[in-house]
N, C-alpha and C. Protein backbone atom coordinates (compact mmCIF):
# COMPACT_ATOMS: atom_id res chain seq x y z
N UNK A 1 0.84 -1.17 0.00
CA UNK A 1 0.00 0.00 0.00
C UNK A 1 0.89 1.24 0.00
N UNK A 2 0.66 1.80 -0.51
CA UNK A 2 1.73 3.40 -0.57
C UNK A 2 0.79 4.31 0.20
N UNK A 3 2.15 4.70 0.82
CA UNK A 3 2.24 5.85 2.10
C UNK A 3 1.23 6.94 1.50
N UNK A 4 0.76 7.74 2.19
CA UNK A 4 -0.36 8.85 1.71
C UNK A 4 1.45 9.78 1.62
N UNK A 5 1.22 10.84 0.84
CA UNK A 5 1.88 12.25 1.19
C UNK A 5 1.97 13.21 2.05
N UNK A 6 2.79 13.40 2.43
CA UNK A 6 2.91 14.25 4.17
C UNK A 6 3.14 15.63 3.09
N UNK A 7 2.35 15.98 2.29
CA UNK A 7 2.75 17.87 2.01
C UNK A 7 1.11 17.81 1.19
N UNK A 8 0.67 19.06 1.33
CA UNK A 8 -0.49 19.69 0.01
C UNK A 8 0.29 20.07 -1.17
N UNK A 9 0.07 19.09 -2.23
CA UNK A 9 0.27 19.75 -3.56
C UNK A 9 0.17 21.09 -3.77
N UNK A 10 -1.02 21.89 -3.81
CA UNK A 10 -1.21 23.04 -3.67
C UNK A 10 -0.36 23.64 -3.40
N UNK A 11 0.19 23.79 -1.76
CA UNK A 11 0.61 24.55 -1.08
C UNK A 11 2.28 24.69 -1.62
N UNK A 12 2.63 23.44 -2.25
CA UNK A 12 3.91 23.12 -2.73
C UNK A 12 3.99 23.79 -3.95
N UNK A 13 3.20 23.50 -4.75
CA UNK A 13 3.02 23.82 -6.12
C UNK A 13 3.39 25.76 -5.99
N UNK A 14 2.56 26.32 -4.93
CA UNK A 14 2.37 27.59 -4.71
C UNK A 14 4.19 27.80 -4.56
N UNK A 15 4.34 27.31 -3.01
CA UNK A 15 5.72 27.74 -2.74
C UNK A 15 6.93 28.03 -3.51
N UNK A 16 6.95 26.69 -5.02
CA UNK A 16 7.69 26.49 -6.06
C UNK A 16 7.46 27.22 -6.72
N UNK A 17 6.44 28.06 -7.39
CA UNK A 17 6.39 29.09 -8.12
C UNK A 17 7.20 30.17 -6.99
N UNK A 18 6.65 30.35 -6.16
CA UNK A 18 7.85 31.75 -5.46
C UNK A 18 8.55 31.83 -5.78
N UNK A 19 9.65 30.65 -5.32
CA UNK A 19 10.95 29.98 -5.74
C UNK A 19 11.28 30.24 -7.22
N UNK A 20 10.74 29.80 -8.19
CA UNK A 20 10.88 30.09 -9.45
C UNK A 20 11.04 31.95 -9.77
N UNK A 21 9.60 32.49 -9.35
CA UNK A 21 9.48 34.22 -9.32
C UNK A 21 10.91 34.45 -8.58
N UNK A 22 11.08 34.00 -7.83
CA UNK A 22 12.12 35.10 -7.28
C UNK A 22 13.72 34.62 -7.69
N UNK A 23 14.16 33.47 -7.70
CA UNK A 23 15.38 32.76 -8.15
C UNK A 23 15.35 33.01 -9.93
N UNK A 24 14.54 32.83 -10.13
CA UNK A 24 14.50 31.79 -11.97
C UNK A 24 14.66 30.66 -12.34
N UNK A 25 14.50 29.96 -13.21
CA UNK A 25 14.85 28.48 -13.06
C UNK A 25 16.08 28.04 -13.11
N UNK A 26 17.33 28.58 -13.18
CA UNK A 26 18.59 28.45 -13.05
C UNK A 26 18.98 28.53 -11.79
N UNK A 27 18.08 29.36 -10.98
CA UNK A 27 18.65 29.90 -9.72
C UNK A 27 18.03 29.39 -8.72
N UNK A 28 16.78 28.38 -8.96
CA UNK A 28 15.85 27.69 -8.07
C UNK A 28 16.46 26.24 -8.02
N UNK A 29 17.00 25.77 -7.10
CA UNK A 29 17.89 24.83 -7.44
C UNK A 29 16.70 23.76 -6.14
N UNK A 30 17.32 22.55 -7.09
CA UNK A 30 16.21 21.59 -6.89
C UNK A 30 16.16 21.24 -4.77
N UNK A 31 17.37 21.61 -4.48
CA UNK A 31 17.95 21.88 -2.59
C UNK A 31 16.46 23.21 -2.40
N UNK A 32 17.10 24.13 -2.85
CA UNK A 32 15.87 25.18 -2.58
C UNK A 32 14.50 25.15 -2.81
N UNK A 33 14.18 24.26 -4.10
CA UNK A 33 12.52 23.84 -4.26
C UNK A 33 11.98 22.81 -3.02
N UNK A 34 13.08 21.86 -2.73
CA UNK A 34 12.84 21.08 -1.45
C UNK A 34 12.44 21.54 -0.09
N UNK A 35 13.24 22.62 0.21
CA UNK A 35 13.54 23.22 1.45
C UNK A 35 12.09 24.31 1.44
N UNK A 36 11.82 25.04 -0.05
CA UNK A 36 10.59 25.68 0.43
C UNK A 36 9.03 24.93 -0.26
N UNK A 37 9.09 24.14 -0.49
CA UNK A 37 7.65 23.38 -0.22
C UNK A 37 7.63 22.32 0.80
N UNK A 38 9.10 21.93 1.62
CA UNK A 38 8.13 21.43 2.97
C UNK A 38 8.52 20.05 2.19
N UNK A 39 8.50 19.38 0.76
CA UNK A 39 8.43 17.86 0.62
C UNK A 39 9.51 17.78 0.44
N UNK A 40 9.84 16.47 0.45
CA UNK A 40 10.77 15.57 0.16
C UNK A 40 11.02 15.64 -1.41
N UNK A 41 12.72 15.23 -1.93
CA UNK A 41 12.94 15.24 -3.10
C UNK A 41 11.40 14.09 -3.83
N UNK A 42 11.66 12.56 -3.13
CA UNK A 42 10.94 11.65 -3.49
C UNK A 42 8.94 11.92 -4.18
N UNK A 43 9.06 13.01 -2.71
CA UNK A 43 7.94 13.78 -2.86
C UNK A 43 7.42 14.57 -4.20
N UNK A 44 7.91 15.33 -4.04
CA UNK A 44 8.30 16.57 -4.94
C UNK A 44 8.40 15.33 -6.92
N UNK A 45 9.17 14.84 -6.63
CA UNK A 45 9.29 13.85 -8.11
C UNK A 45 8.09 12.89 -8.48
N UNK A 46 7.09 12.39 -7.15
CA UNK A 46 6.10 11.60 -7.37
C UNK A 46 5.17 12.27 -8.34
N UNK A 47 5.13 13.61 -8.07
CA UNK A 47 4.14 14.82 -8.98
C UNK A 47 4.64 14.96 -10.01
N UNK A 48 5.77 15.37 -9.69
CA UNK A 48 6.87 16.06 -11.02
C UNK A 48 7.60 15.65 -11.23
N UNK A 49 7.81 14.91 -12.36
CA UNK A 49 8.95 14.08 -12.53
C UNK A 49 10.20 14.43 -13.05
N UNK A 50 10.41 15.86 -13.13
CA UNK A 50 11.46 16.48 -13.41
C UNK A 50 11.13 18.11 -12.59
N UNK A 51 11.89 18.75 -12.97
CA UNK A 51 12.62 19.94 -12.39
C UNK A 51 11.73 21.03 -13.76
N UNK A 52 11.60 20.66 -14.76
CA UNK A 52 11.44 21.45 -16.04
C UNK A 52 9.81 20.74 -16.26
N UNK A 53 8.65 19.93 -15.42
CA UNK A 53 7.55 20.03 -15.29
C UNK A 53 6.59 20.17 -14.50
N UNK A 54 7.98 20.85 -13.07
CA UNK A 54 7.54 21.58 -12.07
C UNK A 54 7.60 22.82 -12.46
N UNK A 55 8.27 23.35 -13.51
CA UNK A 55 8.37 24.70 -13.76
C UNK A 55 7.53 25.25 -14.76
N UNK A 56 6.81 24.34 -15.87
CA UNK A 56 5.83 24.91 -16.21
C UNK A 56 4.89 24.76 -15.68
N UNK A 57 4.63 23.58 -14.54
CA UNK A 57 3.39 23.94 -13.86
C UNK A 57 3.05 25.23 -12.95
N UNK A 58 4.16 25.19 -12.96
CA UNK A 58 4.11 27.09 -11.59
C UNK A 58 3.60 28.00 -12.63
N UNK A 59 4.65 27.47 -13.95
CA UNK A 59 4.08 29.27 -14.82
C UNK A 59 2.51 29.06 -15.13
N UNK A 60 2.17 27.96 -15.55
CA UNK A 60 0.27 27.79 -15.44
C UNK A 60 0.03 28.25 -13.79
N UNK A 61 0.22 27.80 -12.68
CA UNK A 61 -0.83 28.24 -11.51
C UNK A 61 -0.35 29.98 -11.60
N UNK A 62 0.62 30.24 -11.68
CA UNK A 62 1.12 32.11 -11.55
C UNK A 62 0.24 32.55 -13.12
N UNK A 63 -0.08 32.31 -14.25
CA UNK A 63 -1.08 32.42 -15.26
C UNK A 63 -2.14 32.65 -14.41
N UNK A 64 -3.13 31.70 -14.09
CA UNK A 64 -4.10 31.32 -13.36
C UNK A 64 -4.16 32.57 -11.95
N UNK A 65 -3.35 32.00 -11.25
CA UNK A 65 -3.60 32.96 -9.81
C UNK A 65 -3.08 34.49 -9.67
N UNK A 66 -1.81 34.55 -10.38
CA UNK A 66 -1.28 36.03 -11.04
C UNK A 66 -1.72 36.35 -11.62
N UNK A 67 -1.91 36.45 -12.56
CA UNK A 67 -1.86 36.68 -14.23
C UNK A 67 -2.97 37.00 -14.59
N UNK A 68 -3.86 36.08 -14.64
CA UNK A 68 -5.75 36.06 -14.55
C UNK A 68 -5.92 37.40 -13.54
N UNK A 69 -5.55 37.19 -12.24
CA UNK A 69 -6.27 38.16 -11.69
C UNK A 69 -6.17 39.61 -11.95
N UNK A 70 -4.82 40.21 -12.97
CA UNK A 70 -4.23 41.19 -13.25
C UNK A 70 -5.03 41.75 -14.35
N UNK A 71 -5.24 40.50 -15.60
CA UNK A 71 -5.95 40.76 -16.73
C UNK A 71 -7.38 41.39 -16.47
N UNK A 72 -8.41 39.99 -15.38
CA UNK A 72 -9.43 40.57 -15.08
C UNK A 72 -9.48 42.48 -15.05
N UNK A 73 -8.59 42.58 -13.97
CA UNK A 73 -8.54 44.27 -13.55
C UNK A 73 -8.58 45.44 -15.20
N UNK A 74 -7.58 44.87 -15.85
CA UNK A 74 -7.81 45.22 -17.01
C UNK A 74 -9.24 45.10 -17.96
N UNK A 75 -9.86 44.07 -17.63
CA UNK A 75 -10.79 43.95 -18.50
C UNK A 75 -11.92 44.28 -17.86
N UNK A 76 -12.29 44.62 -16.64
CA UNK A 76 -13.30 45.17 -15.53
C UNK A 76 -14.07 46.09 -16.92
N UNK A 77 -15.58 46.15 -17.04
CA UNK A 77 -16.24 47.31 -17.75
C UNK A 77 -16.75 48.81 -17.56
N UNK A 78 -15.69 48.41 -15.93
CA UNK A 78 -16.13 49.79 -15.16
C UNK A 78 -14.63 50.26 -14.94
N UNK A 79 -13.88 49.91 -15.60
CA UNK A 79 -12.39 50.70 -15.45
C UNK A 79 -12.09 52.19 -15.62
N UNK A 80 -12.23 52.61 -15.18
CA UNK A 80 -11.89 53.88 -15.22
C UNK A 80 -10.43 54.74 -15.32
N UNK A 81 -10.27 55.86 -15.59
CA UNK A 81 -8.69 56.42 -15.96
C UNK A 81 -7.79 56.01 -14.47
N UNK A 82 -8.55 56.65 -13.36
CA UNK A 82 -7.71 56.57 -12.29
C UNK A 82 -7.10 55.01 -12.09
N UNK A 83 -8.48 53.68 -11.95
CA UNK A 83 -7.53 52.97 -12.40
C UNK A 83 -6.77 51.93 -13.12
N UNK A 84 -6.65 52.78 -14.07
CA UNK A 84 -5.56 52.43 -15.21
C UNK A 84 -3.92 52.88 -14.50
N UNK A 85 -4.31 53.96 -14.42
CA UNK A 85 -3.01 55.08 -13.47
C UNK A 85 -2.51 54.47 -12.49
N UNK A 86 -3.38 53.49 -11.41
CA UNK A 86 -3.14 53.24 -10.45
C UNK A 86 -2.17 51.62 -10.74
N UNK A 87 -3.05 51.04 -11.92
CA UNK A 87 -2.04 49.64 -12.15
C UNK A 87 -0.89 50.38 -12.81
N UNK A 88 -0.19 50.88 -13.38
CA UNK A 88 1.10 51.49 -13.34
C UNK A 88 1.42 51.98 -12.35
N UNK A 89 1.22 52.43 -11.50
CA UNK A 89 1.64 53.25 -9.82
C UNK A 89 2.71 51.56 -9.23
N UNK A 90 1.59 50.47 -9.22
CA UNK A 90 2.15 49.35 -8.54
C UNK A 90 2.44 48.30 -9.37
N UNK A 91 2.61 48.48 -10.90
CA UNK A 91 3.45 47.47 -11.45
C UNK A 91 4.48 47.24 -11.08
N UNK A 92 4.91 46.06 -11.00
CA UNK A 92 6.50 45.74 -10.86
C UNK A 92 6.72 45.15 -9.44
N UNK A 93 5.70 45.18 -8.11
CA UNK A 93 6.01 44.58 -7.08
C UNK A 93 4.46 43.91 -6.95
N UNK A 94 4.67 42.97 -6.22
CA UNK A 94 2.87 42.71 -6.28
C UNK A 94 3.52 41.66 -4.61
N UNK A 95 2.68 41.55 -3.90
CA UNK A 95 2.31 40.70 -2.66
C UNK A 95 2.09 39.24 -3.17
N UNK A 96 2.73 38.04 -2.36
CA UNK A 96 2.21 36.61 -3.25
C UNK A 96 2.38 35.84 -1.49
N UNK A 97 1.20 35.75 -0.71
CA UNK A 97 1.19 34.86 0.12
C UNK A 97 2.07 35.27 1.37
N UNK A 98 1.94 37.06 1.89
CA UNK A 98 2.51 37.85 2.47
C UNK A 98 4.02 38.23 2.34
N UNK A 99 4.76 37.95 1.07
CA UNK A 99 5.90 38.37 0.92
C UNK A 99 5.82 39.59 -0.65
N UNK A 100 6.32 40.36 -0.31
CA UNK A 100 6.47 41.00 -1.52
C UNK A 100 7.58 40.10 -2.75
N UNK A 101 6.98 40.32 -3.46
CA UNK A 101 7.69 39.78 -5.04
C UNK A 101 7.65 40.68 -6.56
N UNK A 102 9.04 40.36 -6.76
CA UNK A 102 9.34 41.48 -7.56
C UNK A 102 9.43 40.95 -9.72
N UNK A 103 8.36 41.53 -10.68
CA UNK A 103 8.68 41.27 -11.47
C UNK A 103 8.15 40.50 -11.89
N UNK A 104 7.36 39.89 -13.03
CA UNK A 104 6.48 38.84 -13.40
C UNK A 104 7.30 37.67 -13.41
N UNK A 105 7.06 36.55 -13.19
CA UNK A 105 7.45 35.53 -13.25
C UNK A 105 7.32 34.78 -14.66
N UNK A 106 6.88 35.08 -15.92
CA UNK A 106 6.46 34.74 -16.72
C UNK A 106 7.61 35.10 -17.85
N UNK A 107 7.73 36.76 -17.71
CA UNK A 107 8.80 37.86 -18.30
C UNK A 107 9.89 37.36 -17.97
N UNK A 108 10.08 36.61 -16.72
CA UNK A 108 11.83 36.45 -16.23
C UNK A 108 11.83 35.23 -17.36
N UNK A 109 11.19 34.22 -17.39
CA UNK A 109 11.13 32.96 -17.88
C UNK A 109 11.56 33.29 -19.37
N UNK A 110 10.87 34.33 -19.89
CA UNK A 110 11.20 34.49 -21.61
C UNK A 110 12.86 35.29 -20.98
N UNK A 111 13.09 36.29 -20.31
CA UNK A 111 13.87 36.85 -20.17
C UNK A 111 15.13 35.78 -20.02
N UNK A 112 15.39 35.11 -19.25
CA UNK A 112 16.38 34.42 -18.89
C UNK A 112 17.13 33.24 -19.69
N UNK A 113 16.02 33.40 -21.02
CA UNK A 113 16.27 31.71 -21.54
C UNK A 113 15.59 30.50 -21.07
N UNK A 114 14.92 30.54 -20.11
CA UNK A 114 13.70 28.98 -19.74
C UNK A 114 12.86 29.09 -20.96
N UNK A 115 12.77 30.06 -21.83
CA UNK A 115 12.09 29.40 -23.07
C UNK A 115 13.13 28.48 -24.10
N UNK A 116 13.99 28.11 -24.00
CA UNK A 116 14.33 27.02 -24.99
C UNK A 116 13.89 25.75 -24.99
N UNK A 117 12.91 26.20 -23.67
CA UNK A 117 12.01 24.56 -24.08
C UNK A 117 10.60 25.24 -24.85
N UNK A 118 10.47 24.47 -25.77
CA UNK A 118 9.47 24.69 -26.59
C UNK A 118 7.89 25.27 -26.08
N UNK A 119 7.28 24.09 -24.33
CA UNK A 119 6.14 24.50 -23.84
C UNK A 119 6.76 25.65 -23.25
N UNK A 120 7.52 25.66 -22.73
CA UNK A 120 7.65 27.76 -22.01
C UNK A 120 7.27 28.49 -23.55
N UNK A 121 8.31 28.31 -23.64
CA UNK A 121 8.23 29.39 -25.02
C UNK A 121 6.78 29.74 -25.06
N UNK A 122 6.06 28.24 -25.57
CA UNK A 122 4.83 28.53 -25.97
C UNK A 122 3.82 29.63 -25.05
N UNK A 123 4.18 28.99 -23.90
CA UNK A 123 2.94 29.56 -22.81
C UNK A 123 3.61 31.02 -22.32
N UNK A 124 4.65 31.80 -23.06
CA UNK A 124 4.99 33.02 -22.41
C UNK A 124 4.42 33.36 -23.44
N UNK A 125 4.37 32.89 -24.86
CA UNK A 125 3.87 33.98 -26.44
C UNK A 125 2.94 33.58 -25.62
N UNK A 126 1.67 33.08 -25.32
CA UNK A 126 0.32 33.52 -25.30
C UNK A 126 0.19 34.17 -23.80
N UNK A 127 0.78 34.09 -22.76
CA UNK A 127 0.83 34.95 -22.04
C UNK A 127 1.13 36.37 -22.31
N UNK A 128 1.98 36.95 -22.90
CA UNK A 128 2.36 38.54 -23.55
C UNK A 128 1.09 38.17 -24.43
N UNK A 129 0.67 37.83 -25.50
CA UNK A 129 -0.74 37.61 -26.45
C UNK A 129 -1.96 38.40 -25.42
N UNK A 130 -2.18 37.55 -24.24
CA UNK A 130 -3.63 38.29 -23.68
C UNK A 130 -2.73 39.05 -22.85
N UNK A 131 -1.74 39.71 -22.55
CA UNK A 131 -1.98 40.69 -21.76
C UNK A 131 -2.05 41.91 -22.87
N UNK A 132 -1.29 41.87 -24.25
CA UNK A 132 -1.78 42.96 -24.91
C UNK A 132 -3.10 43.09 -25.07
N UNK A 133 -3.88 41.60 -25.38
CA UNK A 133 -5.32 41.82 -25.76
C UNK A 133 -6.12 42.93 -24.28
N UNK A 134 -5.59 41.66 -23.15
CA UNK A 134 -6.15 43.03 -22.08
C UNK A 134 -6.13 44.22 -22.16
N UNK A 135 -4.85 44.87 -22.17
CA UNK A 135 -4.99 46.47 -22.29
C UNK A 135 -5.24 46.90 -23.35
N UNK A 136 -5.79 46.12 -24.75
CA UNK A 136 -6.56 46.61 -25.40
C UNK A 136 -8.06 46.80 -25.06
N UNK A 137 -8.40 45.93 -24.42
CA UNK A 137 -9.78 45.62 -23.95
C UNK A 137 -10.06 47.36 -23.09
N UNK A 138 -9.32 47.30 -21.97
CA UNK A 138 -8.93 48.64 -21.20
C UNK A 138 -9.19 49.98 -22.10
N UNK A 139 -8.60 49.68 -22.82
CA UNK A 139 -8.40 51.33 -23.68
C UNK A 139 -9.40 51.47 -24.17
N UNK A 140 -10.08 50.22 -25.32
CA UNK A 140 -11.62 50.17 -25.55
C UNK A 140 -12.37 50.75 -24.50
N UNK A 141 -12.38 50.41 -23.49
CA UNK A 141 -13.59 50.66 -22.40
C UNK A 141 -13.18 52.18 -22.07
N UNK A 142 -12.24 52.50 -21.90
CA UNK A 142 -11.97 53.71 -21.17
C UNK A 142 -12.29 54.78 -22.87
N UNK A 143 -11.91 54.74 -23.88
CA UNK A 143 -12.55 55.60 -24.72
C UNK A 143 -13.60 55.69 -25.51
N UNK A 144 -14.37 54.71 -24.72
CA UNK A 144 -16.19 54.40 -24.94
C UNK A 144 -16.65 55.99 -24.88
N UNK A 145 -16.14 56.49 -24.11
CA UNK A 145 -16.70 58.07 -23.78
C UNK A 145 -16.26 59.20 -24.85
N UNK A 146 -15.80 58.74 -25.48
CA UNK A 146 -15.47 59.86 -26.52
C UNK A 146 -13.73 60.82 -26.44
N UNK A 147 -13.00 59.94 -25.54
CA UNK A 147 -11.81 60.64 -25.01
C UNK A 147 -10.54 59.66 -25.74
N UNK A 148 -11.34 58.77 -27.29
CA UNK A 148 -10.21 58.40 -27.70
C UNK A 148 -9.09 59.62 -28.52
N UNK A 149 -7.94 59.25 -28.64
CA UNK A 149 -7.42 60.10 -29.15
C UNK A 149 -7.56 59.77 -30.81
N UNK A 150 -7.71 60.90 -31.49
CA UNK A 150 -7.74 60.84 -33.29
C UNK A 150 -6.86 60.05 -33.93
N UNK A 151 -7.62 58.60 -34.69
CA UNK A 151 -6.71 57.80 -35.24
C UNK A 151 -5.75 56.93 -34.81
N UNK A 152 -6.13 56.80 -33.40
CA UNK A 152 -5.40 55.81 -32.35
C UNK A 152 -6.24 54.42 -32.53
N UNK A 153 -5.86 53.57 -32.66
CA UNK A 153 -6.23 51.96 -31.98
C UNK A 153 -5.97 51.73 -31.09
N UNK A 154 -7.12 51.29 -30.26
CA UNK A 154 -7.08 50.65 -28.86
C UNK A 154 -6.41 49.68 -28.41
N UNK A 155 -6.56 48.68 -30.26
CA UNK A 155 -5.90 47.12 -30.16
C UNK A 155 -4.48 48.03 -30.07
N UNK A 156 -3.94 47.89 -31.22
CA UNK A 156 -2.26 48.26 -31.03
C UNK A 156 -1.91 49.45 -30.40
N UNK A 157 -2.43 50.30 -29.34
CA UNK A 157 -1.91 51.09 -28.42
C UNK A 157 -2.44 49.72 -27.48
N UNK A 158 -2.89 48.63 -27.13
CA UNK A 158 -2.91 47.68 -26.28
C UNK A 158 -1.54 47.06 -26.39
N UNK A 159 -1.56 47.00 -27.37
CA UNK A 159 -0.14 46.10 -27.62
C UNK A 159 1.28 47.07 -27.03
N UNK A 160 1.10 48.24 -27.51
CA UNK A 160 2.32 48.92 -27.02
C UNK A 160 2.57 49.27 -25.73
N UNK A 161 1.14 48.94 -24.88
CA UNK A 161 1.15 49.00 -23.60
C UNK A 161 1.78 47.79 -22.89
N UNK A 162 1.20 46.85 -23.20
CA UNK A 162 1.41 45.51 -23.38
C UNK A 162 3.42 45.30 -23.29
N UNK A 163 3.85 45.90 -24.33
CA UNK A 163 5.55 46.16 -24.44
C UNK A 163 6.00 47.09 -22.87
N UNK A 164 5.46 47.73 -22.93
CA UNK A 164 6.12 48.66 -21.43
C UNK A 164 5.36 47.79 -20.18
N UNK A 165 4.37 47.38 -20.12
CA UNK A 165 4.21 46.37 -19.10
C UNK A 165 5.36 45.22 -19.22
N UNK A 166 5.85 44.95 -20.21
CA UNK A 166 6.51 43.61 -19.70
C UNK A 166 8.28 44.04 -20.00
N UNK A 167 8.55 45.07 -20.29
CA UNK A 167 9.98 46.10 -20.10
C UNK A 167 9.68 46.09 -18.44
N UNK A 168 9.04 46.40 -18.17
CA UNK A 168 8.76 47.10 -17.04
C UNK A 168 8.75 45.91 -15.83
N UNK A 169 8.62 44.49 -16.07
CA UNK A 169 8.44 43.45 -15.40
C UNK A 169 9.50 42.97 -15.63
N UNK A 170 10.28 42.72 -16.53
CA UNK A 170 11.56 42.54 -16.54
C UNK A 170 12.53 43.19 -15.89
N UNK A 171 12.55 44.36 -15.73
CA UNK A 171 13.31 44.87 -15.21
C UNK A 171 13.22 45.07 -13.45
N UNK A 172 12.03 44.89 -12.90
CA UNK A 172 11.50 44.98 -11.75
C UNK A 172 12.23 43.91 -11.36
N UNK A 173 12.56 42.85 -11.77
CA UNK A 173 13.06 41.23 -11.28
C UNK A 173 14.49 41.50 -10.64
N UNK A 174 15.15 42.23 -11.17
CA UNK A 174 15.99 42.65 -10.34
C UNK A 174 16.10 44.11 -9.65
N UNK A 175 17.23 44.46 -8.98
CA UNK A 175 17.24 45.47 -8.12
C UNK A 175 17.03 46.68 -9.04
N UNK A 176 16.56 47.97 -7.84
CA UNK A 176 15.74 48.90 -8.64
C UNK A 176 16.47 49.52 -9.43
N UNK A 177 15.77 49.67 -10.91
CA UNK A 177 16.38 50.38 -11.97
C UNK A 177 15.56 51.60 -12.55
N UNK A 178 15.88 53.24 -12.27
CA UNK A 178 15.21 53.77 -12.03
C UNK A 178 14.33 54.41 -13.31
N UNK A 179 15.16 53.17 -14.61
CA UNK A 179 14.28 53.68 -15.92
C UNK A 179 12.64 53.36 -15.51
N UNK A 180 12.45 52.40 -14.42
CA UNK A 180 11.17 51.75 -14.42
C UNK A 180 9.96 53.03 -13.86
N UNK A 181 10.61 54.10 -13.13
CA UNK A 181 9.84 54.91 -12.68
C UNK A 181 9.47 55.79 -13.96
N UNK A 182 10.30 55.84 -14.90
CA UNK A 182 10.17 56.57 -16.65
C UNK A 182 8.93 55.85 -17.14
N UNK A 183 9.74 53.95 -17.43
CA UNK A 183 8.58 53.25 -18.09
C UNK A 183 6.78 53.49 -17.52
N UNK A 184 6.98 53.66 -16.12
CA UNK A 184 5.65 53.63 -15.74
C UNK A 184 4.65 54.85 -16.04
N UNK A 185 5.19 56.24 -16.19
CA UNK A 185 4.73 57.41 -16.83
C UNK A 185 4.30 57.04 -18.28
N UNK A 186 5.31 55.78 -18.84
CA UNK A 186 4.97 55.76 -20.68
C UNK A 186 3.72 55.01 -20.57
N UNK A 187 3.89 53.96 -19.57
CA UNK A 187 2.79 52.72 -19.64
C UNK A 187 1.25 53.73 -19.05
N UNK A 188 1.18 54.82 -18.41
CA UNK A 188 0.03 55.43 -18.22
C UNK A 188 -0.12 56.27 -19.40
N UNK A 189 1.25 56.70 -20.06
CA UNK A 189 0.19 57.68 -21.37
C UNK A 189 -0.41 56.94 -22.49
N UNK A 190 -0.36 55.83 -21.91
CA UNK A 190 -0.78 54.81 -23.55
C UNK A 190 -1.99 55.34 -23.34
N UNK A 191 -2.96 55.88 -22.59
CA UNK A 191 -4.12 56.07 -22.66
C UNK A 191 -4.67 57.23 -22.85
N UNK A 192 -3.78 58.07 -23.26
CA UNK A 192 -3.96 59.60 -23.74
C UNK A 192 -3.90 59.71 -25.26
């Protein structure tokens, strides 16, 4: 009969994405994925049978539990200018399970090279994909009122927003770089 598991998947799954957000996958070393979810190597491998399908599973739950909840905000039908203004104010640090964390976890992944595996790759293009679609969605809603600017697109000023959101997440991953306080003025005029 096999032993039940002494850890919550969940809770592991969660911890390992931290680990991932804040190290990278070069820097999350399989000692440190151990030490912060609490399981055992044995553990940890019964789920995941490697190191590289624990790591796209984090970037799906940080999609899902990050990512989703960011887009939603964007796509709200009651968004208003202030906040649009306000998700640039706090891009780049976000709270994950009472620790501050710096920098999308998604952006480091294309950033660093963890896309030379083919499923990253894949799941960061459609991750950057809906977050431009989001802040296109955004800009739509916010110049429903007549405050678009002449001959602007919503879609591709989404997209260019979309580019300084994830400049802007990249660079947040490491220590502060003070172009990001620039980028965040560009990432609010996309809507002027």
């Amino acid at each position: 009969m096999a032993r039940p598991r002494k850890f919550d998947e969940n809770l592991a799954r969660s911890a390992a994405m931290a680990t991932f957000w804040r190290h990278g996958y070069s820097g999350a070393s399989y000692d440190k994925l151990v030490e912060a979810t609490g399981a055992s190597r044995k553990g940890l491998y019964s789920i995941w049978p490697d190191k590289a399908s624990l790591y796209l599973d984090c970037l799906n739950y940080y999609r899902t539990n990050v990512g989703a909840p960011f887009m939603e905000q964007l796509r709200s039908s009651s968004i208003s200018a202030d906040d649009f203004d306000a998700i640039w104010r706090e891009l780049g640090v976000m709270e994950h399970n009472g620790e501050l964390m710096r920098g999308c976890m998604i952006c480091r992944a294309a950033v660093e090279g963890a896309a030379k595996s083919e499923k990253v790759r894949l799941a960061t293009h459609a991750y950057f994909r809906d977050i431009g679609a989001a802040f296109g969605e955004a800009l739509t809603t916010l110049w429903r009122g007549g405050d678009a600017p002449e001959g602007v697109n919503p879609v591709a000023r989404g997209q260019e927003a979309a580019a300084v959101f994830i400049s802007i997440s990249a660079l947040a991953a490491s220590p502060f770089d003070p172009a990001i306080a620039q980028l965040r003025n560009v990432g609010r005029r996309t809507r002027l």
